[in-house]
C-alpha atoms as a PDB file:
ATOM      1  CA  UNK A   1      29.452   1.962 -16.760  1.00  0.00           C
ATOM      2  CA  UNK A   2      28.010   1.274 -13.455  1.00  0.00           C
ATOM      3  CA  UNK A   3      24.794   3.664 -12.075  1.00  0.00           C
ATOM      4  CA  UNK A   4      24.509   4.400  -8.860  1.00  0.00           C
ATOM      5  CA  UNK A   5      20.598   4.087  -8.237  1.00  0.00           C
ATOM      6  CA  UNK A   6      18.590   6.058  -5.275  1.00  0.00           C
ATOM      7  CA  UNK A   7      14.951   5.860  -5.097  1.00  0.00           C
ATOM      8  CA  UNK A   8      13.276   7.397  -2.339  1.00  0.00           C
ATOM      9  CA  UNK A   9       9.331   7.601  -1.099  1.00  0.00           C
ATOM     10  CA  UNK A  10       7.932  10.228   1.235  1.00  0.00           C
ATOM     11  CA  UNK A  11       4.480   9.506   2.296  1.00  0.00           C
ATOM     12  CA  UNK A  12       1.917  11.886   3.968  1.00  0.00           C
ATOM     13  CA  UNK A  13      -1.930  12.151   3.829  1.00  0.00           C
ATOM     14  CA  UNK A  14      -2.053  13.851   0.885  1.00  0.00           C
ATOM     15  CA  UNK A  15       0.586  13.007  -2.246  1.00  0.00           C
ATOM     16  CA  UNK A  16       3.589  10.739  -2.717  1.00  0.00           C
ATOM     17  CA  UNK A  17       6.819  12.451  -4.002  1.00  0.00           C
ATOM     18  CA  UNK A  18       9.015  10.125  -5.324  1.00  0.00           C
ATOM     19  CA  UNK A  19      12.501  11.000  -6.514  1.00  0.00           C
ATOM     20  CA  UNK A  20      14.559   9.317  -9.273  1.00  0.00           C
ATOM     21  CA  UNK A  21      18.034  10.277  -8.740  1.00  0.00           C
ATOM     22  CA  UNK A  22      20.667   8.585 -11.211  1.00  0.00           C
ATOM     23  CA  UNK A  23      24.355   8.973 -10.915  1.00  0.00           C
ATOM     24  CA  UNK A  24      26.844   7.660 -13.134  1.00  0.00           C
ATOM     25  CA  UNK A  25      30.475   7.958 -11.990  1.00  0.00           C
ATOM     26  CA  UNK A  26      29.394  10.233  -9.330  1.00  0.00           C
ATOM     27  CA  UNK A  27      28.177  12.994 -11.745  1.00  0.00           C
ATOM     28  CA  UNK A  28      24.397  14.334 -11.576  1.00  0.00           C
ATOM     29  CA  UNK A  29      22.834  12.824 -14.890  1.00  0.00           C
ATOM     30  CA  UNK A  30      18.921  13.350 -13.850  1.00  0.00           C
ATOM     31  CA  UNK A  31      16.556  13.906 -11.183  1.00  0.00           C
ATOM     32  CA  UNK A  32      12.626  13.299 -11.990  1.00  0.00           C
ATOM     33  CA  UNK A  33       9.868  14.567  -9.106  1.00  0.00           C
ATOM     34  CA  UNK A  34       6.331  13.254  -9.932  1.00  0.00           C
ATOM     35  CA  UNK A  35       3.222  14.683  -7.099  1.00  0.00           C
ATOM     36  CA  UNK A  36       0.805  12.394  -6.583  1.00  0.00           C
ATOM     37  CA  UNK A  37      -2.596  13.863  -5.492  1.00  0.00           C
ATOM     38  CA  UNK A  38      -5.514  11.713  -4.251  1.00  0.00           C
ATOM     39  CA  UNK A  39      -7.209  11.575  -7.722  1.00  0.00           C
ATOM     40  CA  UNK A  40      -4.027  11.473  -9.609  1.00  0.00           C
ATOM     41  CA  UNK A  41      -2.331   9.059 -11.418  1.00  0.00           C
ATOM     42  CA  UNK A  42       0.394  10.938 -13.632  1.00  0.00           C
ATOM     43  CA  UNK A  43       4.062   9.976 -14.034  1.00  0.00           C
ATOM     44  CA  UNK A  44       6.571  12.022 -15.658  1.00  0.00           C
ATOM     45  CA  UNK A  45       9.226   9.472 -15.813  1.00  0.00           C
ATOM     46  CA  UNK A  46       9.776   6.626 -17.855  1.00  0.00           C
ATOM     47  CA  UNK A  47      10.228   4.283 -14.842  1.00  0.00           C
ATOM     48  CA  UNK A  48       6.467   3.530 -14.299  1.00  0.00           C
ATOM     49  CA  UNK A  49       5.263   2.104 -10.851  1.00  0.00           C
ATOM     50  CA  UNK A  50       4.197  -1.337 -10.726  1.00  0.00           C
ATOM     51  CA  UNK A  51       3.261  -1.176 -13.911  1.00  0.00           C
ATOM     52  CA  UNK A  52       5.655  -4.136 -15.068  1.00  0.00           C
ATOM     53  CA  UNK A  53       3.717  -6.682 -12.767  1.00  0.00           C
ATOM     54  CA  UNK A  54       0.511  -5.343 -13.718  1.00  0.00           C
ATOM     55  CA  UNK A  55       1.093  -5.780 -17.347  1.00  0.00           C
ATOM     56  CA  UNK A  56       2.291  -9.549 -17.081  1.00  0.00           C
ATOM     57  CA  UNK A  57      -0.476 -10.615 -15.602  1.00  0.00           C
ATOM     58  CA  UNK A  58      -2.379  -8.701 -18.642  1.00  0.00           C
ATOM     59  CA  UNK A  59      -0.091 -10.600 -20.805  1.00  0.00           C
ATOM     60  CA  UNK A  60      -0.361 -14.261 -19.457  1.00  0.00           C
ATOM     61  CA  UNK A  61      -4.018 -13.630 -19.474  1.00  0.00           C
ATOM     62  CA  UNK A  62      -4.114 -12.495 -23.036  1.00  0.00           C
ATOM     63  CA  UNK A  63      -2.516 -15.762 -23.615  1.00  0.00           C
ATOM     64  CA  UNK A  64      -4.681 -17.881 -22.050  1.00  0.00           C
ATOM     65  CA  UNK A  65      -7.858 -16.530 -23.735  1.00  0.00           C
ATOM     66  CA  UNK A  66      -6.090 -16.497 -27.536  1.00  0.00           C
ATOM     67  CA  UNK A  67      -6.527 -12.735 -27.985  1.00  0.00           C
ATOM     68  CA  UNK A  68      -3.792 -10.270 -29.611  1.00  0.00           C
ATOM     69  CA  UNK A  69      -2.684  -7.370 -28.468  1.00  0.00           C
ATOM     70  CA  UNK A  70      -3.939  -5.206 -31.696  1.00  0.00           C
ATOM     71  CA  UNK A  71      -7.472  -7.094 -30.872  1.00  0.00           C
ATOM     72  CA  UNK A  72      -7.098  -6.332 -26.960  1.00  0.00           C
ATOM     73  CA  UNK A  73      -5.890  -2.725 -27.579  1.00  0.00           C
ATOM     74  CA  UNK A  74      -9.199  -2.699 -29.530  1.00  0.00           C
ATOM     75  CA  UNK A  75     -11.664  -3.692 -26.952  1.00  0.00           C
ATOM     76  CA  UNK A  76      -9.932  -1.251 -24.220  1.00  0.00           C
ATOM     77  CA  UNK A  77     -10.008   1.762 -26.551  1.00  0.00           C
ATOM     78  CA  UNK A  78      -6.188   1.880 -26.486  1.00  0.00           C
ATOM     79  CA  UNK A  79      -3.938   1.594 -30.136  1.00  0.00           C
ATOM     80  CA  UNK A  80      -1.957  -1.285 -30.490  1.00  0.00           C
ATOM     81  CA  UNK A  81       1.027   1.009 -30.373  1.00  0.00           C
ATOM     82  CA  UNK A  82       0.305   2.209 -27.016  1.00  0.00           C
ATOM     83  CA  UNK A  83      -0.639  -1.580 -25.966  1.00  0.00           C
ATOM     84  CA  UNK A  84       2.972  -2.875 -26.986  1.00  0.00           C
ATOM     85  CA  UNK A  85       4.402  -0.153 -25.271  1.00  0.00           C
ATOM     86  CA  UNK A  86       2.382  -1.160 -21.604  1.00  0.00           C
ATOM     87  CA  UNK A  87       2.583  -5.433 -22.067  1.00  0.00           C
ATOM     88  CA  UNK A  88       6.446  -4.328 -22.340  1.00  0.00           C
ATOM     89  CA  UNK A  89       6.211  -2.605 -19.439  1.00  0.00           C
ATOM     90  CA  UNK A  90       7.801   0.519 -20.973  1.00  0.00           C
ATOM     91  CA  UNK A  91       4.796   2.815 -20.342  1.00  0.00           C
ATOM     92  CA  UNK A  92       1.134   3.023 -18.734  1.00  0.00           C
ATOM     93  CA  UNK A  93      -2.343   3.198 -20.214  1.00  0.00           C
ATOM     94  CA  UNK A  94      -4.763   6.050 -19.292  1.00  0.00           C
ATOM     95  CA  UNK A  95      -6.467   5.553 -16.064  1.00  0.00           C
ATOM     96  CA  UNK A  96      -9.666   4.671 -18.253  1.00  0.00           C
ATOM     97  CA  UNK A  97      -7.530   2.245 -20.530  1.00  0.00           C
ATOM     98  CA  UNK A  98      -6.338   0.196 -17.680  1.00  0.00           C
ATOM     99  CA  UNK A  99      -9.346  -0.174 -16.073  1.00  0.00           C
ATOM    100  CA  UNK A 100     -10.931  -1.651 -18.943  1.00  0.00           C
ATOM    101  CA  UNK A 101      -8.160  -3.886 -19.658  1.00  0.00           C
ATOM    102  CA  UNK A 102      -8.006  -5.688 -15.791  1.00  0.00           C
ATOM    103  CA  UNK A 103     -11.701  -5.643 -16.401  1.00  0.00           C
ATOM    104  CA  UNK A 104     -11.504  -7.489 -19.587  1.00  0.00           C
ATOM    105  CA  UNK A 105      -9.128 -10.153 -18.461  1.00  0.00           C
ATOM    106  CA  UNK A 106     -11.359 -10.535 -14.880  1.00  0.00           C
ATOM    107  CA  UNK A 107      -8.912  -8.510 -12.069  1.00  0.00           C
ATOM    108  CA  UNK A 108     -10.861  -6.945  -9.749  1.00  0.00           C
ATOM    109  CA  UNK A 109      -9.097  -4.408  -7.660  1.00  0.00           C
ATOM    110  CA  UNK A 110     -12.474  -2.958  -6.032  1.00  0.00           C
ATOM    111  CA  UNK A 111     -12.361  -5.896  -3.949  1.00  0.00           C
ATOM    112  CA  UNK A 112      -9.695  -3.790  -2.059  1.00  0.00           C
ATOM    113  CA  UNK A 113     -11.873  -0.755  -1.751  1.00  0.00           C
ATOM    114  CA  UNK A 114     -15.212  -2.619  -0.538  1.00  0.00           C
ATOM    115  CA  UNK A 115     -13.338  -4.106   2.000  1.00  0.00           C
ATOM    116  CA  UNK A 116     -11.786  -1.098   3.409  1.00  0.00           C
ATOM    117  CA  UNK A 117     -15.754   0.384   3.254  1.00  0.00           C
ATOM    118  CA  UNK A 118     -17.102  -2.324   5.209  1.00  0.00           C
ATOM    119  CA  UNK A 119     -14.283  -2.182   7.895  1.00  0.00           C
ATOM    120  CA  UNK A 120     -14.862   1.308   8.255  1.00  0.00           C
ATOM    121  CA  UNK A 121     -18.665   0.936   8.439  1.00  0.00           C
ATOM    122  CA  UNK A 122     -18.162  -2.231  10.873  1.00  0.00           C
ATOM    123  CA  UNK A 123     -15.706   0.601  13.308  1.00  0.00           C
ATOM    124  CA  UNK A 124     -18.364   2.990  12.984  1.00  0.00           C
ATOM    125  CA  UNK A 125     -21.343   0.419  14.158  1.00  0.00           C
ATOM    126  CA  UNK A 126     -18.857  -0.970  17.307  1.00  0.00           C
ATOM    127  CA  UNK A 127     -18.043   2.448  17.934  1.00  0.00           C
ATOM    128  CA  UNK A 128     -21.642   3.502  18.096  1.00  0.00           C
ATOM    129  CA  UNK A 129     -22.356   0.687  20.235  1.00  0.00           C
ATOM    130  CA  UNK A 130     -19.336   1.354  22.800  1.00  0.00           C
ATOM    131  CA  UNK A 131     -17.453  -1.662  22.000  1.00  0.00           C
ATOM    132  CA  UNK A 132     -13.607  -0.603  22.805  1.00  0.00           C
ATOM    133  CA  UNK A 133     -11.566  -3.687  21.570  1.00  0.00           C
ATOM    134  CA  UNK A 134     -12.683  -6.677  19.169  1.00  0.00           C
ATOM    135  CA  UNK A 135      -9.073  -8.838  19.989  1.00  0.00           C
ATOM    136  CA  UNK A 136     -10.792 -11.789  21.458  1.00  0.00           C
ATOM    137  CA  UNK A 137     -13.629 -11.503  19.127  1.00  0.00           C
ATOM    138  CA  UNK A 138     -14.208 -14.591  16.330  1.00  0.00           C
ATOM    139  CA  UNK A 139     -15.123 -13.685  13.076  1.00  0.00           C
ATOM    140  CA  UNK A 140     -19.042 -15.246  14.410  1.00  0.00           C
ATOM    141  CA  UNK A 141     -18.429 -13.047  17.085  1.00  0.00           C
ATOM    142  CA  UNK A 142     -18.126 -10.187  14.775  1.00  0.00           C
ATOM    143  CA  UNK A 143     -20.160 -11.571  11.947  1.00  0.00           C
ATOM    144  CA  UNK A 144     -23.619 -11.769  14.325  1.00  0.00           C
ATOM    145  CA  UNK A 145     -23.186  -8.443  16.514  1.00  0.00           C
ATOM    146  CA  UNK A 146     -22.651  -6.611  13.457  1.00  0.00           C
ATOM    147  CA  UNK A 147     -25.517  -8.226  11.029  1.00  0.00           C
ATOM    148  CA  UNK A 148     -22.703  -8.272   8.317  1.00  0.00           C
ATOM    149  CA  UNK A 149     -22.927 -12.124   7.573  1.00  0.00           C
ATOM    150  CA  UNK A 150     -20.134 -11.213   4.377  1.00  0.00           C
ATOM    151  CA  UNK A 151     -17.682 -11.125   7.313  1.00  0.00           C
ATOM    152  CA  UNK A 152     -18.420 -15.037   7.623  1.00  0.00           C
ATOM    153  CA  UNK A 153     -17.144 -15.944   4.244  1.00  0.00           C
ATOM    154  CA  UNK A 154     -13.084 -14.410   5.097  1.00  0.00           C
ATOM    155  CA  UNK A 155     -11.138 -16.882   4.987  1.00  0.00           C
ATOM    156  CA  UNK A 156     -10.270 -18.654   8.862  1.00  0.00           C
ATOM    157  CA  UNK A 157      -6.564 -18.813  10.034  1.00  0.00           C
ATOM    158  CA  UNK A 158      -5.496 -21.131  12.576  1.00  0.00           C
ATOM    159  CA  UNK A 159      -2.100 -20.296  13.537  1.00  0.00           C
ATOM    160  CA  UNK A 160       0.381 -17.267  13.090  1.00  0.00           C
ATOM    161  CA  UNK A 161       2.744 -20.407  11.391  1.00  0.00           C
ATOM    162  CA  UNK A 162      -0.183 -20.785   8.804  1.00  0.00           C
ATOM    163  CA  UNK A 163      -0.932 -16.915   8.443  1.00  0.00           C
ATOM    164  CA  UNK A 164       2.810 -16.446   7.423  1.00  0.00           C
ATOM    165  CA  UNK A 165       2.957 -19.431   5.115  1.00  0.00           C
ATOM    166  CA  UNK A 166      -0.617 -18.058   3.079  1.00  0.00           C
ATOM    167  CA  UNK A 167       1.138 -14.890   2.541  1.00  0.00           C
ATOM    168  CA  UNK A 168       4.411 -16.613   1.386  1.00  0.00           C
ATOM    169  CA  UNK A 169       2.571 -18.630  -0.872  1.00  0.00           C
ATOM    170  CA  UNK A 170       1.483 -15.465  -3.091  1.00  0.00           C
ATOM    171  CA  UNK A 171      -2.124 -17.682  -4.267  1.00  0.00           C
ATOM    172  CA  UNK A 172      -4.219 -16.341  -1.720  1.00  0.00           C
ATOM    173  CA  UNK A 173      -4.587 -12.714  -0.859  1.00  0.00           C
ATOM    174  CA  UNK A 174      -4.158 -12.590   3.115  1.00  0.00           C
ATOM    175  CA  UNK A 175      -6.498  -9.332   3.185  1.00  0.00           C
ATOM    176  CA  UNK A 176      -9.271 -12.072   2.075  1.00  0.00           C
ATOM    177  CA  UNK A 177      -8.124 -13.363   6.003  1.00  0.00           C
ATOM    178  CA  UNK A 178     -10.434 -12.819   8.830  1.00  0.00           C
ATOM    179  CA  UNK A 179      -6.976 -12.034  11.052  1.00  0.00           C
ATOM    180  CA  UNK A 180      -6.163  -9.128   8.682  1.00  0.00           C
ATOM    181  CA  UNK A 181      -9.976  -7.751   8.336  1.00  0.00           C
ATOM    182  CA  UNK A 182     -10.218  -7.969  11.533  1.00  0.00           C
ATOM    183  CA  UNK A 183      -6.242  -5.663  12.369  1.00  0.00           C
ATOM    184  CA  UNK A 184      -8.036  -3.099   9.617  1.00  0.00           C
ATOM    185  CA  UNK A 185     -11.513  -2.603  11.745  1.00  0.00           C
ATOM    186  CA  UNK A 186      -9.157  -2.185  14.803  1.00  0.00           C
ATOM    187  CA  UNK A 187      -6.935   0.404  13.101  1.00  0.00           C
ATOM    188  CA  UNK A 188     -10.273   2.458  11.844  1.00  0.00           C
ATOM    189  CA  UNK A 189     -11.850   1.894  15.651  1.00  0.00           C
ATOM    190  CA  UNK A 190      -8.769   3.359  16.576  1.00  0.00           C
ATOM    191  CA  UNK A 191      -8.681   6.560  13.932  1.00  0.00           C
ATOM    192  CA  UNK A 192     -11.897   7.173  14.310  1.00  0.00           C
ATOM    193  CA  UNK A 193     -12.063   9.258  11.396  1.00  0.00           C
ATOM    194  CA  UNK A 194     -12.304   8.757   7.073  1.00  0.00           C
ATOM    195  CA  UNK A 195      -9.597  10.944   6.274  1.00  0.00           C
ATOM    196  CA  UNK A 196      -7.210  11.368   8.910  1.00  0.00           C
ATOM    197  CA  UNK A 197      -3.842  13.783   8.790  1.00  0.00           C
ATOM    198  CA  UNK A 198      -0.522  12.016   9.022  1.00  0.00           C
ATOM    199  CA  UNK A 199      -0.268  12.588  12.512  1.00  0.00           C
ATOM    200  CA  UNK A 200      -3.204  11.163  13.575  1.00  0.00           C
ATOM    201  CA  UNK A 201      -2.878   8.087  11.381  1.00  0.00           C
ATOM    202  CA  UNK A 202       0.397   7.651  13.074  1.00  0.00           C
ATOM    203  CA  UNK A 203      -1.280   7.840  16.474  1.00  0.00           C
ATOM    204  CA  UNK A 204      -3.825   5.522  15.499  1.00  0.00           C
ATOM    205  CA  UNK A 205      -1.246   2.886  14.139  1.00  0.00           C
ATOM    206  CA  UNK A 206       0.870   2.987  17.725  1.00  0.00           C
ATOM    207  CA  UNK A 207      -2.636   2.474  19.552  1.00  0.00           C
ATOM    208  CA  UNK A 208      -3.193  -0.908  18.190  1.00  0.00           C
ATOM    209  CA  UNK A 209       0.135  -2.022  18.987  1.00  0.00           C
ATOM    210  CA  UNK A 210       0.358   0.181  22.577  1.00  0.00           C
ATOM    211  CA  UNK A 211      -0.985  -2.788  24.599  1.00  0.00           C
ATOM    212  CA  UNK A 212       0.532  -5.495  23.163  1.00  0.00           C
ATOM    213  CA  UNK A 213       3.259  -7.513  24.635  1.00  0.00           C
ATOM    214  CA  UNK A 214       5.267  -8.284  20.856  1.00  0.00           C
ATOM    215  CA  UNK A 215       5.097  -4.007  20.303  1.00  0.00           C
ATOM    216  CA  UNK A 216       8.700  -2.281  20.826  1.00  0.00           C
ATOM    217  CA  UNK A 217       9.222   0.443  23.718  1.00  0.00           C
ATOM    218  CA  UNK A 218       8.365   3.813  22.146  1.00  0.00           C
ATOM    219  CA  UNK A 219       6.342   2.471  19.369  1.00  0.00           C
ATOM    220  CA  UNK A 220       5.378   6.390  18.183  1.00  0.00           C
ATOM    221  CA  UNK A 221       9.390   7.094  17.975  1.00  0.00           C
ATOM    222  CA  UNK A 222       9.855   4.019  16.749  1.00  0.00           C
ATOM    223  CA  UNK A 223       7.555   4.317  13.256  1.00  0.00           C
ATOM    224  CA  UNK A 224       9.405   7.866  12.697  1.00  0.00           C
ATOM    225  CA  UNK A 225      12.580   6.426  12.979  1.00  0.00           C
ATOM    226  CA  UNK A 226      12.024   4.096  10.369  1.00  0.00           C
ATOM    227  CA  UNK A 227      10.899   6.752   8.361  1.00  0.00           C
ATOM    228  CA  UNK A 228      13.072   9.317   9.185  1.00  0.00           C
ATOM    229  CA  UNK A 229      16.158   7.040   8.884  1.00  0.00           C
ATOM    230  CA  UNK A 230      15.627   5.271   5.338  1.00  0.00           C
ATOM    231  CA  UNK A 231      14.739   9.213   4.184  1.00  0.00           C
ATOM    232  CA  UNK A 232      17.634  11.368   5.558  1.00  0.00           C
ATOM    233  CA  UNK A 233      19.811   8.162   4.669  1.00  0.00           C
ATOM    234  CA  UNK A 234      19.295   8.812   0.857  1.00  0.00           C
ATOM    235  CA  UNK A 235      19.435  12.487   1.605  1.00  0.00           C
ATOM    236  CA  UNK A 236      22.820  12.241   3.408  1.00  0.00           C
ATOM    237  CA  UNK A 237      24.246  10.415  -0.325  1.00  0.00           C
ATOM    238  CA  UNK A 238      22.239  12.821  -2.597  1.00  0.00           C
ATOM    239  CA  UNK A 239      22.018  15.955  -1.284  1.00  0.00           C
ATOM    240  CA  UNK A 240      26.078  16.897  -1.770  1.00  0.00           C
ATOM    241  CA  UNK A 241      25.586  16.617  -5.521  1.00  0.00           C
ATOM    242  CA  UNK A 242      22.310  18.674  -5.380  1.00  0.00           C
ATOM    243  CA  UNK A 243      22.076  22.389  -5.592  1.00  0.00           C
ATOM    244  CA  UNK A 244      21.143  24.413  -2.203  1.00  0.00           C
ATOM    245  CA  UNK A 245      17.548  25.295  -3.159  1.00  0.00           C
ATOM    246  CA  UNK A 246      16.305  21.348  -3.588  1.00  0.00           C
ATOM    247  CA  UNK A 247      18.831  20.422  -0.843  1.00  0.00           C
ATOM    248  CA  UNK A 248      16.905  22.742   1.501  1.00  0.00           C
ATOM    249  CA  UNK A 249      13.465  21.340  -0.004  1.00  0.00           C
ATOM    250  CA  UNK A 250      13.948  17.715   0.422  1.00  0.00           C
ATOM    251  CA  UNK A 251      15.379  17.954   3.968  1.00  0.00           C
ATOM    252  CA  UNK A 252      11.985  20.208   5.036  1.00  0.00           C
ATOM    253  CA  UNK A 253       9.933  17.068   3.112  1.00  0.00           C
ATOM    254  CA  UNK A 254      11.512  14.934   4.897  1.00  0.00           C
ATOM    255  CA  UNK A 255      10.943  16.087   8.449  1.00  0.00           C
ATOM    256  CA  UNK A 256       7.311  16.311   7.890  1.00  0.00           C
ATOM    257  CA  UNK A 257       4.843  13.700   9.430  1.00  0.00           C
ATOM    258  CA  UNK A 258       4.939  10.009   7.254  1.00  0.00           C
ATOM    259  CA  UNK A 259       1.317   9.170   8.881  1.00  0.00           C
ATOM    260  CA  UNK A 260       1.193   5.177   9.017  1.00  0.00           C
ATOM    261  CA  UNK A 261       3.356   4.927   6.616  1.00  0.00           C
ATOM    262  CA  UNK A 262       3.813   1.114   7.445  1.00  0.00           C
ATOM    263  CA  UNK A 263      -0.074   0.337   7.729  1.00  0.00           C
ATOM    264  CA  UNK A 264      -0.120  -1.901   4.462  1.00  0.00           C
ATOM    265  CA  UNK A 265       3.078  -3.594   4.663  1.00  0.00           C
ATOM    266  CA  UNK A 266       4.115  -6.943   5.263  1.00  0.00           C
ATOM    267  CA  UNK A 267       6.613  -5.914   7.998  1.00  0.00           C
ATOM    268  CA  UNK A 268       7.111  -7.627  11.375  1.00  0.00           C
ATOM    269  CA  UNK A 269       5.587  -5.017  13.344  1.00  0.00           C
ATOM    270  CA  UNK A 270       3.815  -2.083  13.010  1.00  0.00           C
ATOM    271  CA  UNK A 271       1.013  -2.986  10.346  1.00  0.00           C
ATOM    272  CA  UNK A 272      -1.785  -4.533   9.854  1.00  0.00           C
ATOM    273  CA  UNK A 273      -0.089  -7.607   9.396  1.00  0.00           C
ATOM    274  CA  UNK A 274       1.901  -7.703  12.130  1.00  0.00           C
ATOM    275  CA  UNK A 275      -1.453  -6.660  14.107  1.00  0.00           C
ATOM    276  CA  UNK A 276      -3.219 -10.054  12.466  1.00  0.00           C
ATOM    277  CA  UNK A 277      -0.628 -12.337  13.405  1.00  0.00           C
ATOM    278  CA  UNK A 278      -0.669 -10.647  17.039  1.00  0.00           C
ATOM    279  CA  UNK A 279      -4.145 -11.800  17.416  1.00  0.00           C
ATOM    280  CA  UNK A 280      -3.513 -15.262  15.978  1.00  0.00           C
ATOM    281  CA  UNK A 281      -0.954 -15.537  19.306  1.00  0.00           C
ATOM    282  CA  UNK A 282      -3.803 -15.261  21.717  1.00  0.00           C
END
């Protein structure tokens, strides 16, 4: 028996609604929607997000330091049942449970946070002081005008060839890259605002890219046809075998905004990394 496997992601400001559609010989077996609000982090399927990667590095680590999975489970104020159940990658720990456990074993995800704070307090400062575009700055540049002497200690890129083979490598996080610090304080000079609505995130994404030579013609259409396209292409295969009522409600989901939905990719264009290999051109 052969499953016929759809998963698609609509993306606005606000939540995530991701749909699980299985087939198996063309009949309907299930269809799971899970809402993601801003402080949420609640699945109701058994296919958990990312949570197989997460919970090998857990597992490798656990290794490495001797420790069993009853003992971790333990320390993280988890049961060893519900520990099996994550390291196998068949579930996910409470939000509290997790972050003890990459905690424990020394992964630091605020690193992402603090440095999306500090680009958005270096925007605000350049903003304040009039300063319109930062392409041609160097991260000294930056570093001294903005008093911010942690901005000295990203890592330095010389070439786009380089950029692309640090990412490729998957030992170095390229958002610890000057190039890419320097796309995200672009792309917050250019919102100009913490929490922006899908439209204007969108806007703010095409302005980085609207004076640039490597950006395509229409850049605005071009981000909503990405979208739009990989959406209403899983819609077009789905929604025959769906009744009327969700029909109707996916298609209206999917011709809402998507915001900058491609911000945080690794794409070619449109992102930040496509903006950080731009300026590595010049």
């Amino acid at each position: 028996m052969q499953a016929f496997h759809i998963v698609l992601i609509y993306v606005s400001s606000y939540y995530i609604l991701y749909i699980n559609i299985f087939f198996t010989h063309l009949s309907f077996s299930s269809i799971f929607v899970c809402f993601f609000g801003t402080n949420i982090l609640t699945l109701y399927n058994k296919y958990y997000i990312m949570s197989t990667n997460i919970a090998e590095i857990i597992q490798k680590r656990l290794e490495s330091m001797g420790m069993s999975q009853a003992q971790f489970a333990e320390c993280v104020s988890a049961t060893p049942a519900q520990m099996s159940i994550f390291l196998r990658g068949k579930g996910m720990l409470s939000i509290d449970c997790l972050n003890k456990s990459l905690d424990l074993v020394g992964i630091n995800l605020s690193l992402y946070s603090e440095r999306s704070m500090r680009a958005q307090e270096v925007a605000k400062y350049l903003i304040k002081k009039n300063v319109t575009s930062i392409d041609n700055w160097t991260k000294n540049d930056l570093a001294i005008f903005t008093q911010q002497k942690s901005i000295s200690l990203l890592f330095d890129v010389k070439s786009e060839e380089e950029y692309v083979e640090i990412e490729k490598s998957g030992i170095i996080d390229i958002e610890s890259t000057f190039p890419y610090f320097k796309a995200l304080v672009s792309y917050y000079m250019s919102l100009k605002k913490e929490k922006p609505t899908a439209s204007q995130a969108k806007l703010a994404l095409t302005s980085l890219f609207s004076n640039s030579k490597a950006a395509p013609e229409n850049t605005t259409e071009q981000i909503g046809k990405i979208a739009s396209g990989t959406i209403l292409g899983a819609l077009t295969l789905a929604i025959p075998l769906l009744t009327p009522t969700i029909g109707a409600v996916l298609l209206t989901a999917a011709s809402k905004q998507v915001g900058a939905f491609s911000l945080f990719t690794k794409i070619n264009r449109l992102s930040l990394f496509a903006k950080a290999k731009e300026f590595l051109k010049k």
